[in-house]
N, C-alpha and C. Protein backbone atom coordinates (compact mmCIF):
# COMPACT_ATOMS: atom_id res chain seq x y z
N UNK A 1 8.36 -155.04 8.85
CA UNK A 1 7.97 -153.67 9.22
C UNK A 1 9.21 -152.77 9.13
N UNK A 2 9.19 -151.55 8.77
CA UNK A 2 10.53 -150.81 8.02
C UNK A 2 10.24 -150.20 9.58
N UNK A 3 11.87 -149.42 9.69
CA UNK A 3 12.39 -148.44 10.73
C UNK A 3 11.63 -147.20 10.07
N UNK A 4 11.17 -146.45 11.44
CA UNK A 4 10.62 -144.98 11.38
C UNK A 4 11.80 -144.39 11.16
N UNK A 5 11.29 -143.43 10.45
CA UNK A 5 12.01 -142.54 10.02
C UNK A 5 11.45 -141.23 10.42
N UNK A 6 12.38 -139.73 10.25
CA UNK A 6 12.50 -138.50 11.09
C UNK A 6 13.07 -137.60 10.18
N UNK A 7 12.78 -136.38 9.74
CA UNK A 7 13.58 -135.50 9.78
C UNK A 7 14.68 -134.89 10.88
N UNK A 8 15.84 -134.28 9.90
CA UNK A 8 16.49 -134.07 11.39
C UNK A 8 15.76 -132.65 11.17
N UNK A 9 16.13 -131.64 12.38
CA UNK A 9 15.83 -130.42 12.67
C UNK A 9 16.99 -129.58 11.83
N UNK A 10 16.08 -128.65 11.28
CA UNK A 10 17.18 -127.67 10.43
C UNK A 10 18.14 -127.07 11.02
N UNK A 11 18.28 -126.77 12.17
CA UNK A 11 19.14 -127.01 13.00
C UNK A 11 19.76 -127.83 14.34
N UNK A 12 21.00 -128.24 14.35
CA UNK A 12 21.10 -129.08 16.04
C UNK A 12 22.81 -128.63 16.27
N UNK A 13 22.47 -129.01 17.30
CA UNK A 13 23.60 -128.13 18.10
C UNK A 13 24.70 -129.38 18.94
N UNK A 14 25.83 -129.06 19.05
CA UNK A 14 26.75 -129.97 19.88
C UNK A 14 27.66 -128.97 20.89
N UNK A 15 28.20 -129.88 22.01
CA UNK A 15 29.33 -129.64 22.66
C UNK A 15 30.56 -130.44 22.47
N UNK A 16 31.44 -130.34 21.66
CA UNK A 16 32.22 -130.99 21.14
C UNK A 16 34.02 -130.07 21.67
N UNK A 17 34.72 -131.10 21.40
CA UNK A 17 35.89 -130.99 20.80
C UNK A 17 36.77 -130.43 19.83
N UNK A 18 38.08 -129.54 20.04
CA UNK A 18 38.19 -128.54 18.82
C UNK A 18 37.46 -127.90 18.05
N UNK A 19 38.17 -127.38 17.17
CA UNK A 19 37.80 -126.03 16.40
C UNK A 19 36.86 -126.75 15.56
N UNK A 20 36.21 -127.78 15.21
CA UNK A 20 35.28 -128.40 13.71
C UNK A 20 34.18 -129.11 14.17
N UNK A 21 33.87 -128.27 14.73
CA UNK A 21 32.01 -129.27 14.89
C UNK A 21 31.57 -130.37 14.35
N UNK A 22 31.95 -130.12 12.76
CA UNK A 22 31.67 -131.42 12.07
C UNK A 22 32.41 -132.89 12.12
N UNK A 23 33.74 -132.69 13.07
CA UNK A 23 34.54 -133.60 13.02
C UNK A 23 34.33 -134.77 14.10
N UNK A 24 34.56 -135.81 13.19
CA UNK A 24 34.37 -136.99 13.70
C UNK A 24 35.64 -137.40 15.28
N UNK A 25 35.43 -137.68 15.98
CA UNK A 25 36.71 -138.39 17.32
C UNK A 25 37.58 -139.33 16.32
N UNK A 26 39.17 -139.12 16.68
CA UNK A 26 39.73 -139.81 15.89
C UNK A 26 39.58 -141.33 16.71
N UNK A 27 40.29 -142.51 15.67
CA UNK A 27 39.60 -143.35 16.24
C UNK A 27 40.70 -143.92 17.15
N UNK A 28 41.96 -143.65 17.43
CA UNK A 28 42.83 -143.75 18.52
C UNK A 28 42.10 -143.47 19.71
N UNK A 29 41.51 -142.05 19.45
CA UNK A 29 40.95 -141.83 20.98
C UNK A 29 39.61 -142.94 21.39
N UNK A 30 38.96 -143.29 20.57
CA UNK A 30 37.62 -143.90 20.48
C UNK A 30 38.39 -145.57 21.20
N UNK A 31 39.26 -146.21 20.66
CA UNK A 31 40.09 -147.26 21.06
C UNK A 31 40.48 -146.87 22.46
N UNK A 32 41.28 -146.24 22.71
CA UNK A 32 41.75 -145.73 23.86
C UNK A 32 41.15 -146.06 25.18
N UNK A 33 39.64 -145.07 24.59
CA UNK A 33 38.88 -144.12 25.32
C UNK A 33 37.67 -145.24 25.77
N UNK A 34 36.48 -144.90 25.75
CA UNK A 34 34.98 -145.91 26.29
C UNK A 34 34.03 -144.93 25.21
N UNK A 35 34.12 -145.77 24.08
CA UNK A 35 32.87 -145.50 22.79
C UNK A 35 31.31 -145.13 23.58
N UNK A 36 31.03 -144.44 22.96
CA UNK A 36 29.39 -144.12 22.83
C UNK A 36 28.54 -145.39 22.95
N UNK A 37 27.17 -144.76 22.98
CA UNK A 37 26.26 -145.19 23.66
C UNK A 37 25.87 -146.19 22.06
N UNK A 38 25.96 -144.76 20.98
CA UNK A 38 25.75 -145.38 19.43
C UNK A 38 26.78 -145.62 18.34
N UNK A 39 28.45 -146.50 19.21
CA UNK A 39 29.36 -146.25 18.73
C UNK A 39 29.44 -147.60 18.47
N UNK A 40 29.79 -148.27 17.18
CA UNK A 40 30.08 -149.76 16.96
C UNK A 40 31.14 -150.43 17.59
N UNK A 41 30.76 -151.32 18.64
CA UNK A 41 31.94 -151.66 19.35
C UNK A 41 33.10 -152.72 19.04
N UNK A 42 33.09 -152.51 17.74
CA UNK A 42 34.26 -153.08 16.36
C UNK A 42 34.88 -151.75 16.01
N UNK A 43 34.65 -150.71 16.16
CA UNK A 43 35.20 -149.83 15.69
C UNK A 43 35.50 -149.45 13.70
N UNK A 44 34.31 -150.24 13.55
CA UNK A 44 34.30 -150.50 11.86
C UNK A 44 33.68 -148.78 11.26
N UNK A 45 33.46 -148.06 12.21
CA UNK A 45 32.96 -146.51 11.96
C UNK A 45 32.92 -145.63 12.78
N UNK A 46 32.65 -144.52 12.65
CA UNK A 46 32.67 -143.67 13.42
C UNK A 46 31.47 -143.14 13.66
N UNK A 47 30.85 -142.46 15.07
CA UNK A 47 29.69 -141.84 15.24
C UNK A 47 29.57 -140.59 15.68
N UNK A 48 28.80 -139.45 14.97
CA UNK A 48 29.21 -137.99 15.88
C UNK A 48 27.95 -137.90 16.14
N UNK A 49 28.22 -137.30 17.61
CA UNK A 49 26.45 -136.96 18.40
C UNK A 49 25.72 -135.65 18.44
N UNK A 50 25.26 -135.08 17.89
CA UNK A 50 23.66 -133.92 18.64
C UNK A 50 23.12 -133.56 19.15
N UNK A 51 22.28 -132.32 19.31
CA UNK A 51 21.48 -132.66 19.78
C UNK A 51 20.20 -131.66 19.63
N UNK A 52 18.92 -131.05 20.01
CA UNK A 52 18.19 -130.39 19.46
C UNK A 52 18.42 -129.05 20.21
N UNK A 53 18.59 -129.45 21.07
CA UNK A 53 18.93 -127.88 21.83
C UNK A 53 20.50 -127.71 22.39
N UNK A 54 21.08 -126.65 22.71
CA UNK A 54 22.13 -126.41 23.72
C UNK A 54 21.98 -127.00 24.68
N UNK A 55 20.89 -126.90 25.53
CA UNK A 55 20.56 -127.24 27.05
C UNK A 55 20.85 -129.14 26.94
N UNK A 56 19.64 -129.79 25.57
CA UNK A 56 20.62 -130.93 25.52
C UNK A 56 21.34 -131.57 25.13
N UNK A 57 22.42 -131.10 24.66
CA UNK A 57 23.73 -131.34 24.65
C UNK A 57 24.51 -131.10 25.68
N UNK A 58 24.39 -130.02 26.28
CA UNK A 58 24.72 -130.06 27.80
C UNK A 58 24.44 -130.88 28.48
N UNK A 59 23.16 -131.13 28.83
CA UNK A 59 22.33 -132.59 29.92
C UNK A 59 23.74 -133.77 29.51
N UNK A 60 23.53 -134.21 27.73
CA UNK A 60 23.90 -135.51 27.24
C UNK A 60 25.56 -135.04 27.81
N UNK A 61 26.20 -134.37 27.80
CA UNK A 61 28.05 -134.32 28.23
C UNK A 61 27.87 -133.78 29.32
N UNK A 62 27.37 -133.50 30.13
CA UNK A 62 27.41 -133.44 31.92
C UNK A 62 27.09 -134.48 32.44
N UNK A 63 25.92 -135.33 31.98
CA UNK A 63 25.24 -136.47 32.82
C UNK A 63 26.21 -137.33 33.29
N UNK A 64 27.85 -137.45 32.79
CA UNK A 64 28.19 -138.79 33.61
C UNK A 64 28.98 -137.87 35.06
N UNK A 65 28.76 -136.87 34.62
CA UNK A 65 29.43 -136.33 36.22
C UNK A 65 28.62 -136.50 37.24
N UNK A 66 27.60 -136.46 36.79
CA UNK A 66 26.23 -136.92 37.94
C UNK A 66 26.50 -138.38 38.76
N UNK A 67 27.15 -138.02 39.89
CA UNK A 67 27.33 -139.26 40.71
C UNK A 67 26.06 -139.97 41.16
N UNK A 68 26.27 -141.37 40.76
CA UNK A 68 25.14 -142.17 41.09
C UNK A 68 24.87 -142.10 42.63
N UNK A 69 22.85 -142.48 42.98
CA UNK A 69 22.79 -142.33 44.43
C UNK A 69 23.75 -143.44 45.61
N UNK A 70 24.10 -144.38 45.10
CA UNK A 70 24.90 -145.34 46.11
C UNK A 70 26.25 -144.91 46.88
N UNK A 71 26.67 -143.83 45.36
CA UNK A 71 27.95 -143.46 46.11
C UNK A 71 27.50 -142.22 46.89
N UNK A 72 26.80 -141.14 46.28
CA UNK A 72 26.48 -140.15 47.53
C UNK A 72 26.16 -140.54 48.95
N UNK A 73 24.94 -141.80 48.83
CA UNK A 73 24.82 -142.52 50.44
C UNK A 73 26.43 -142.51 51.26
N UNK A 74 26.85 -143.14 50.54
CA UNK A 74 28.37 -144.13 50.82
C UNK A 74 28.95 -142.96 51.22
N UNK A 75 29.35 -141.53 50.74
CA UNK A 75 30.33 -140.79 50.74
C UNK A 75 29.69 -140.22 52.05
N UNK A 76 28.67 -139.97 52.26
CA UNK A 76 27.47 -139.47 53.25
C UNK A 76 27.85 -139.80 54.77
N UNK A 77 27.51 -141.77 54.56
CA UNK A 77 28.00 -142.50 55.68
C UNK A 77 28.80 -142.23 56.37
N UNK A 78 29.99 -141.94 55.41
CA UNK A 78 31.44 -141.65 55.81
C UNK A 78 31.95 -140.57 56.05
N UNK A 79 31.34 -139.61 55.93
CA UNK A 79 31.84 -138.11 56.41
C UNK A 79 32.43 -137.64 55.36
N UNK A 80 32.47 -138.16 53.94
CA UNK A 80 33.33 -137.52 53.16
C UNK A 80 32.68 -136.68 52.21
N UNK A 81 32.87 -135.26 52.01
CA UNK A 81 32.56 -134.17 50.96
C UNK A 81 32.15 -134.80 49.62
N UNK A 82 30.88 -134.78 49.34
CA UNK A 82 30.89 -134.84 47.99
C UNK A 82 31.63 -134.26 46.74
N UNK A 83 31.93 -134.57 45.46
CA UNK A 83 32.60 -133.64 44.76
C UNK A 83 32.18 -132.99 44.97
N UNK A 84 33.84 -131.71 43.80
CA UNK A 84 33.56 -130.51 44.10
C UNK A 84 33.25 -130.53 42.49
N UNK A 85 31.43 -130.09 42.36
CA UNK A 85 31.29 -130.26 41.19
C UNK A 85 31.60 -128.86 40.43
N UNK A 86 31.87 -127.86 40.81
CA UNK A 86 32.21 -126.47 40.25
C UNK A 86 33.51 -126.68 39.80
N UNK A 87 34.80 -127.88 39.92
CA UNK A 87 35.92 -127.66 39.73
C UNK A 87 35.62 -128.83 38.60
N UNK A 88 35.05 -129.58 38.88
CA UNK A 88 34.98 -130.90 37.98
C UNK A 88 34.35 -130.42 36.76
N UNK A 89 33.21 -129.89 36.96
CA UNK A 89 32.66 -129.10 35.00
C UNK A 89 33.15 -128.40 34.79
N UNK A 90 34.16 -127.11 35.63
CA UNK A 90 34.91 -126.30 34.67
C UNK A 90 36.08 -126.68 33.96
N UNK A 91 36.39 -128.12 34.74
CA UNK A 91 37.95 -128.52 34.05
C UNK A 91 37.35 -129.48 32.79
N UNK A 92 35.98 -130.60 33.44
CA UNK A 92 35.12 -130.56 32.18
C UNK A 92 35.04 -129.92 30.29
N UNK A 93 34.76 -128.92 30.76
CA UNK A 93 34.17 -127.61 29.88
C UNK A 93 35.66 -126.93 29.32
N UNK A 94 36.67 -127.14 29.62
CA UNK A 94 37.62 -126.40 30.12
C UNK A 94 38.25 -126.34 28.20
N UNK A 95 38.42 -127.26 27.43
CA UNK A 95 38.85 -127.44 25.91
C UNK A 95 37.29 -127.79 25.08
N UNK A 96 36.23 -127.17 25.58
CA UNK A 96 35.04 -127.82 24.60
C UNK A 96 34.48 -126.46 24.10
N UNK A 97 33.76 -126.51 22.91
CA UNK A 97 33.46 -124.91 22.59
C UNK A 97 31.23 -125.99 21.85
N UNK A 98 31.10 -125.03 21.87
CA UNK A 98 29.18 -125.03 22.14
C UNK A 98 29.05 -124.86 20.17
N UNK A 99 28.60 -125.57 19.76
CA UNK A 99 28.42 -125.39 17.71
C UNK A 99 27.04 -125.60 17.59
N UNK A 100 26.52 -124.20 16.81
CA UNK A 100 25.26 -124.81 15.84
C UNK A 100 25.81 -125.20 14.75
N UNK A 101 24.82 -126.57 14.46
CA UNK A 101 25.26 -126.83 13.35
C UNK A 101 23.67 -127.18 12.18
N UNK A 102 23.77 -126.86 10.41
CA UNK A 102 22.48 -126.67 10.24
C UNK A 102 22.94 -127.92 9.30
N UNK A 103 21.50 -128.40 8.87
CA UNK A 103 21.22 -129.68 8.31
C UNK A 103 20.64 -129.54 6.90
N UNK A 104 20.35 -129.99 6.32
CA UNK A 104 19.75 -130.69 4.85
C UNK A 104 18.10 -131.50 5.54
N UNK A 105 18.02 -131.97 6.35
CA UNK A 105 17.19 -132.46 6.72
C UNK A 105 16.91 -133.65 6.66
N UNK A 106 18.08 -134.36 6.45
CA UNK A 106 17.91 -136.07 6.31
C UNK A 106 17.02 -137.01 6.62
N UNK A 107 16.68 -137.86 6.42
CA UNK A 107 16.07 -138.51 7.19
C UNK A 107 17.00 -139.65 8.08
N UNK A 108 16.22 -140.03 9.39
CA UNK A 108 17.24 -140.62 10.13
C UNK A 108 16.43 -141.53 11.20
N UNK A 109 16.24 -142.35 11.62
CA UNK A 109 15.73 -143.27 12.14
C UNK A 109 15.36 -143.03 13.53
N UNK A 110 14.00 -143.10 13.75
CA UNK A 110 13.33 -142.87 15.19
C UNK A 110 13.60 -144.56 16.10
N UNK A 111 15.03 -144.70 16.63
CA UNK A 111 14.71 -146.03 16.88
C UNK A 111 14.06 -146.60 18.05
N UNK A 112 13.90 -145.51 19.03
CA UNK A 112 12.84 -146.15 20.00
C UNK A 112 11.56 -146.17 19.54
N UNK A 113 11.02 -145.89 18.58
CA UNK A 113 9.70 -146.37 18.20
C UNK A 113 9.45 -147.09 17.99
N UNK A 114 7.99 -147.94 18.24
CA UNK A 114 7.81 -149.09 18.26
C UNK A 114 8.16 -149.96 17.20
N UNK A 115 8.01 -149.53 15.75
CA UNK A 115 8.11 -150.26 14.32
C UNK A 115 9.38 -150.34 14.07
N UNK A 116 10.45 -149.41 15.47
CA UNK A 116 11.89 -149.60 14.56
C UNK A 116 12.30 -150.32 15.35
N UNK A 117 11.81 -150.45 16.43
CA UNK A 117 12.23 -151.91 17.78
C UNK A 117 11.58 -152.80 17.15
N UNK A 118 10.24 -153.04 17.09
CA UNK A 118 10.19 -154.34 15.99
C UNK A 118 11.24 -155.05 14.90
N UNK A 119 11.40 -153.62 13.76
CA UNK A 119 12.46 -154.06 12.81
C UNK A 119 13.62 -154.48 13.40
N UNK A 120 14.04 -153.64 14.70
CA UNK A 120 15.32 -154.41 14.82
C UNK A 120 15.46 -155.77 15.64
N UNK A 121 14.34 -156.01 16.25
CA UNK A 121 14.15 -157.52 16.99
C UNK A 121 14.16 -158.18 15.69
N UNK A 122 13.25 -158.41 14.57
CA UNK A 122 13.66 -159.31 13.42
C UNK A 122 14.46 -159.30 12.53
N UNK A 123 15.92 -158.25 12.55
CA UNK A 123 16.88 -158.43 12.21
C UNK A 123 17.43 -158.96 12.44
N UNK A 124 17.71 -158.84 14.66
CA UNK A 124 18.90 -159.79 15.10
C UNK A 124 17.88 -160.79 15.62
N UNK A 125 17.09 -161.51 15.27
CA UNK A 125 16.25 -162.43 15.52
C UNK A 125 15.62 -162.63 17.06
N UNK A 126 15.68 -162.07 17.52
CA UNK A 126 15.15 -161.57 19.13
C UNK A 126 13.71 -162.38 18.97
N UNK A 127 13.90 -163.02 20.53
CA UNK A 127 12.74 -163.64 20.87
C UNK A 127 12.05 -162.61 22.35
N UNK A 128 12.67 -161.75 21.89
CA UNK A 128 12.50 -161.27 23.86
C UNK A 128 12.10 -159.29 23.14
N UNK A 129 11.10 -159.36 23.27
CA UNK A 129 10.57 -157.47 23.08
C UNK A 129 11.69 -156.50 23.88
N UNK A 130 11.70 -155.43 22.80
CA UNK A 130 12.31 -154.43 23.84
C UNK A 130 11.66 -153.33 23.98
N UNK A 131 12.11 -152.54 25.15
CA UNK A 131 11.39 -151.35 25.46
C UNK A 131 12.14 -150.10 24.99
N UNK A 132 11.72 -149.01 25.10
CA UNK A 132 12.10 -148.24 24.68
C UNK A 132 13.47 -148.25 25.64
N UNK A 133 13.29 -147.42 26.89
CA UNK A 133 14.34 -147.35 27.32
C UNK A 133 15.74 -148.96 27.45
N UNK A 134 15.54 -149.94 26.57
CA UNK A 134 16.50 -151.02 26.35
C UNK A 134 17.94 -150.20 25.70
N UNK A 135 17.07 -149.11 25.00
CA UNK A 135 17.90 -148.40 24.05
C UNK A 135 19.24 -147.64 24.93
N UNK A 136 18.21 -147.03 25.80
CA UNK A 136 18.87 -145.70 26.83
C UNK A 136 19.66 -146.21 28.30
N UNK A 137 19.50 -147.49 28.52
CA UNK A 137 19.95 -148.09 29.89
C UNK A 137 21.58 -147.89 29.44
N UNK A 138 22.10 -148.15 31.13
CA UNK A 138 23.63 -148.04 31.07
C UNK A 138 24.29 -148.87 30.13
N UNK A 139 23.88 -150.20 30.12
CA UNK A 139 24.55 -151.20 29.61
C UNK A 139 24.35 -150.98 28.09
N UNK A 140 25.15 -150.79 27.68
CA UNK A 140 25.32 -150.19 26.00
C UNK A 140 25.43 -151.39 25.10
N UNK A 141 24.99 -152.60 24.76
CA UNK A 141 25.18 -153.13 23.92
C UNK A 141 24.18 -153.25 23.12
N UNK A 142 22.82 -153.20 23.45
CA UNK A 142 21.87 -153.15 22.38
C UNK A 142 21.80 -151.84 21.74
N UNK A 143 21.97 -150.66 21.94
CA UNK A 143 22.08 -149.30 21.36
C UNK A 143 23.31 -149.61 20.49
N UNK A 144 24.49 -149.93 20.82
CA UNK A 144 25.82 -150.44 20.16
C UNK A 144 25.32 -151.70 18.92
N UNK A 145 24.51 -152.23 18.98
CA UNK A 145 24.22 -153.18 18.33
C UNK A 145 23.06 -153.23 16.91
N UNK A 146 22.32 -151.85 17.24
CA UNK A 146 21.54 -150.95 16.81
C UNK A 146 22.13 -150.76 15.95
N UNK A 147 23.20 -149.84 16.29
CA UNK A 147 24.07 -148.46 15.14
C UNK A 147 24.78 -149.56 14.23
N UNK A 148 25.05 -150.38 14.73
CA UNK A 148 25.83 -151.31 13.76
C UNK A 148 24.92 -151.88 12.73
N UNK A 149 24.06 -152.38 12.85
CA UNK A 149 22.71 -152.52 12.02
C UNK A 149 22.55 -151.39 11.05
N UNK A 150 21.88 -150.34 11.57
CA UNK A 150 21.23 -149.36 10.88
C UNK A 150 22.49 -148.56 10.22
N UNK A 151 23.82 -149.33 10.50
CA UNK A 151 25.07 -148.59 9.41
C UNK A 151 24.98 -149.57 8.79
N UNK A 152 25.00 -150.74 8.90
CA UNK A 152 24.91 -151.52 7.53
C UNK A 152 23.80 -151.75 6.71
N UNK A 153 22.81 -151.07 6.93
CA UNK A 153 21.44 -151.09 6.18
C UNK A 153 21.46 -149.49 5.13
N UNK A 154 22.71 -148.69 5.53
CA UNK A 154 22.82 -147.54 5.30
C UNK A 154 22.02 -146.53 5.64
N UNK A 155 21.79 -146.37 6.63
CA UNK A 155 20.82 -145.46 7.68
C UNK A 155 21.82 -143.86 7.46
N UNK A 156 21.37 -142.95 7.93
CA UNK A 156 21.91 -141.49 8.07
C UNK A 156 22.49 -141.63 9.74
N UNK A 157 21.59 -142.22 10.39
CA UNK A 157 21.98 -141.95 11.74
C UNK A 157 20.34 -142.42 12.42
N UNK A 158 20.84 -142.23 13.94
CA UNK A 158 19.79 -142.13 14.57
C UNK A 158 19.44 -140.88 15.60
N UNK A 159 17.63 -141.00 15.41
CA UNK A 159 17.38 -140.11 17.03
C UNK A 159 16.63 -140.72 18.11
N UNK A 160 16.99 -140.51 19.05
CA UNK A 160 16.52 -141.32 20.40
C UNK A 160 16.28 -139.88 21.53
N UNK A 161 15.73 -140.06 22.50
CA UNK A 161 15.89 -139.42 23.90
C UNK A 161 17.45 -139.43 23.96
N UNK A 162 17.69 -138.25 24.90
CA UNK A 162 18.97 -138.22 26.16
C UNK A 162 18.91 -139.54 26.65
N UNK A 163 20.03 -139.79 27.43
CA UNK A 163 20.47 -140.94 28.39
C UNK A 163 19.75 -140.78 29.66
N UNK A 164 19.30 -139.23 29.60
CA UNK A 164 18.03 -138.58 30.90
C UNK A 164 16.84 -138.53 30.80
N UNK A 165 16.26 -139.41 29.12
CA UNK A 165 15.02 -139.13 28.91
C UNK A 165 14.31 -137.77 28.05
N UNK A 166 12.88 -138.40 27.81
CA UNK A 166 12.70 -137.06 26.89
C UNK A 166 12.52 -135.94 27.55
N UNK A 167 12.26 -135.68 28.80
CA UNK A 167 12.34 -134.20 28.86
C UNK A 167 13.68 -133.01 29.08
N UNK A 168 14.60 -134.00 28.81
CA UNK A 168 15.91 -133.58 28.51
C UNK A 168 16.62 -133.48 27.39
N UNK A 169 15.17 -133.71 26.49
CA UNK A 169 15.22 -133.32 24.85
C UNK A 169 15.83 -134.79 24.15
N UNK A 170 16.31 -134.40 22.71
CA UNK A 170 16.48 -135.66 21.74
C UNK A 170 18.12 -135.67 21.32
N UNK A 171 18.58 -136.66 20.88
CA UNK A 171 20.00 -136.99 20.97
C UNK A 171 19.59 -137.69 19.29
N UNK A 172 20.89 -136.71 18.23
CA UNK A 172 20.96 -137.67 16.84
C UNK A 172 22.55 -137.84 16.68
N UNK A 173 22.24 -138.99 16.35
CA UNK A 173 23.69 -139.94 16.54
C UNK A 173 23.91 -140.30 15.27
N UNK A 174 25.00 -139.65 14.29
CA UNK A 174 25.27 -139.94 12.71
C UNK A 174 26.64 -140.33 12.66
N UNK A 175 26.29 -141.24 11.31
CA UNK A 175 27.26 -142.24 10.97
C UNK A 175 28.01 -141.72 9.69
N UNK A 176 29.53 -142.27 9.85
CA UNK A 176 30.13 -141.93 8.73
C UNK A 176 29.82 -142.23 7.68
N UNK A 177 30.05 -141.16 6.29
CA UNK A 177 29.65 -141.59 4.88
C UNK A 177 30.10 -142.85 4.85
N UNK A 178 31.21 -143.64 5.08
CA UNK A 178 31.97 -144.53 4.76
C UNK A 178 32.78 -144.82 5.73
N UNK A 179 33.43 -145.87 6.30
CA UNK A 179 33.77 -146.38 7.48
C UNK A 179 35.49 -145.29 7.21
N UNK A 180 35.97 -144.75 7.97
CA UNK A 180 37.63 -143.11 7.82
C UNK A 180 36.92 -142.19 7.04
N UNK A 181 36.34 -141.88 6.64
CA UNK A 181 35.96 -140.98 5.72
C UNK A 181 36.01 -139.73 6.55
N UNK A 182 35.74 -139.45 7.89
CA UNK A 182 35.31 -138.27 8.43
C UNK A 182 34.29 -137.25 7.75
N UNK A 183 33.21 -137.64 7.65
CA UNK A 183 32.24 -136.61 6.84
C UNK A 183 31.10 -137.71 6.71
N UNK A 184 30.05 -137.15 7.02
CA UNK A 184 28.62 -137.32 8.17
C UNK A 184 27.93 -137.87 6.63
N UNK A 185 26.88 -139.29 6.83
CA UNK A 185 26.09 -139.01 5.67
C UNK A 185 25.47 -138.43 5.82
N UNK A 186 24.82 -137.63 6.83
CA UNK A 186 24.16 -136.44 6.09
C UNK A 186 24.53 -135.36 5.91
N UNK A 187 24.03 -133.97 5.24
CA UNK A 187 24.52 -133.10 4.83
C UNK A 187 24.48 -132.11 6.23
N UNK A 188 25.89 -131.21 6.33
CA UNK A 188 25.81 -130.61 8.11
C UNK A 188 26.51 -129.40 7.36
N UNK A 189 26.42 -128.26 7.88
CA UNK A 189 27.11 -127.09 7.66
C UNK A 189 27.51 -126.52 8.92
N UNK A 190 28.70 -126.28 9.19
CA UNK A 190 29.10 -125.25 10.80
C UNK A 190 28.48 -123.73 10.39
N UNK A 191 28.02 -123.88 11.50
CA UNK A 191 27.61 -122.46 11.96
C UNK A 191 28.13 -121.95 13.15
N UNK A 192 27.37 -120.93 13.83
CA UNK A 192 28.07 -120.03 14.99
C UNK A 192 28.84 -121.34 16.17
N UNK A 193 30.62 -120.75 16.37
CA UNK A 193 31.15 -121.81 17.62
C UNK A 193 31.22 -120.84 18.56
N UNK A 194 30.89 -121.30 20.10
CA UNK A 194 31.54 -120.70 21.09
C UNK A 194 32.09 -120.96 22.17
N UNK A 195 33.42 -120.93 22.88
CA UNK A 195 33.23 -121.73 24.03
C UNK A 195 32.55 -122.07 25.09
N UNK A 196 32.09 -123.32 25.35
CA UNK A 196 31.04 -124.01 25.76
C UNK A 196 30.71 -123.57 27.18
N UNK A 197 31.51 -122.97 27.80
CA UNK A 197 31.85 -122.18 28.95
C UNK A 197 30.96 -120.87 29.45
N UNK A 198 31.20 -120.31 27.81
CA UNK A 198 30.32 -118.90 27.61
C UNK A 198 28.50 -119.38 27.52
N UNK A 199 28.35 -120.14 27.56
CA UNK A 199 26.60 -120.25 27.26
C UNK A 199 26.09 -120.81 28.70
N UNK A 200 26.84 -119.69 29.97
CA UNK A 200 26.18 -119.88 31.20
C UNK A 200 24.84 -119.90 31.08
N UNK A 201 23.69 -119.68 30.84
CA UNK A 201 22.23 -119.96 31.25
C UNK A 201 22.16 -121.04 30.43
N UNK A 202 22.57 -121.70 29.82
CA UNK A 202 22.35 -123.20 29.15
C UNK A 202 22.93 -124.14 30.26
N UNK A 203 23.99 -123.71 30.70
CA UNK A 203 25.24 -124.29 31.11
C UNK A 203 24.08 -124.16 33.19
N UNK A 204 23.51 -123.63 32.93
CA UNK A 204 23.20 -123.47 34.23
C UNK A 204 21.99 -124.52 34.78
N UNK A 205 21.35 -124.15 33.70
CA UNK A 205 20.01 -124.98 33.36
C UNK A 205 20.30 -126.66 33.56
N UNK A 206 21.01 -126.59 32.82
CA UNK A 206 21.77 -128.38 32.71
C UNK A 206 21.95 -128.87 34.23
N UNK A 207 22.90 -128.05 34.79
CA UNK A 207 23.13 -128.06 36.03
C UNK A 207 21.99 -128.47 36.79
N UNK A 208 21.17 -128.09 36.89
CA UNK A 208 19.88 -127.52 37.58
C UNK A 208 18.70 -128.89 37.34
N UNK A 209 18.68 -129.28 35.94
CA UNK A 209 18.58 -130.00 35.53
C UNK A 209 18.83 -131.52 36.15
N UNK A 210 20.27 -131.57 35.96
CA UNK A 210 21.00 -133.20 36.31
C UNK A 210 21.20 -132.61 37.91
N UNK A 211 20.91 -131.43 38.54
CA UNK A 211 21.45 -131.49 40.22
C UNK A 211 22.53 -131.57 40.51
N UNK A 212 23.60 -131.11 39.97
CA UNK A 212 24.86 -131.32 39.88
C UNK A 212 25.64 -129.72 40.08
């Protein structure tokens, strides 16, 4: 059974890093740093992320500030102030600027759908079904294990839900033409940048959104 496939949206939008929307994380920082959700954890490529709206791309790069409920209890117990989340997203936000960016319309792999979780259980020979959210849970190795697949099958990329689910919109995760290459197989053009700072009612929403 073949992987679903998707158009991307003629347009999608990121919160990224420096002046080039289109640019890939070098891979010092990626080594360094704690890879993506759809980042090969060989480091044999690179992955740049999406998303369909402002609002989620915001959700997808705010959500880890969202302190889990154990520690709020915990901090609670103890008399101690929760963050101060107004200082934490502006220092956040503080070097990131907000990019549309427009597409060609690639096609790109729906992998929580059922036929592309199939395909990929009889790739890596899986005796055990997965669910959709197998994809989206914390523990990143089957999403990591995914991208590595669907880059060596020569995929464009993938789209999945946020890490918050679909009503926090869709997340496309593309792979390099070629493992250094920096440049997306699919076709991306920069359009309008701004700092990520300036798109308060996106920036608010998100907030509002994750409760943060």
């Amino acid at each position: 059974m073949p992987f679903r496939r998707v158009s991307l949206p003629r347009s999608i939008f990121r919160v990224c890093w420096g002046p080039d929307p289109l640019a890939f994380a070098p891979l010092s920082l990626l080594v360094a740093g704690k890879p993506g959700r759809w980042d090969d954890p060989a480091y044999r490529f690179r992955t740049v992320y999406y998303a369909n709206s402002f609002l989620s791309a915001f959700i997808e790069v705010l959500s880890p500030l969202r302190p889990d409920p154990q520690t709020v209890t915990t901090l609670r117990s103890l008399g101690v102030p929760l963050p101060n989340m107004e200082q934490a997203i502006a220092e956040y936000l503080e070097h990131r600027s907000a990019a549309l960016v427009f597409t060609q319309q690639d096609q790109i792999v729906d992998i929580v759908h059922a036929p592309s979780r199939t395909e990929f259980e009889v790739l890596t020979h899986r005796r055990k079904r997965l669910k959709a959210g197998d994809f989206l849970a914390r523990d990143f190795r089957v999403p990591r294990r995914a991208a590595g697949i669907l880059y060596d099958c020569d995929e464009v990329g993938i789209r999945a839900p946020t890490a918050e689910g679909v009503r926090a919109g869709e997340t496309f995760a593309l792979f390099e033409e070629v493992a250094g290459a920096g440049k997306a197989r699919a076709a991306l053009k920069a359009g309008k940048m701004v700092p990520a700072a300036d798109l308060a009612s996106e920036l608010a929403e998100a907030r509002n959104f994750l409760e943060i």
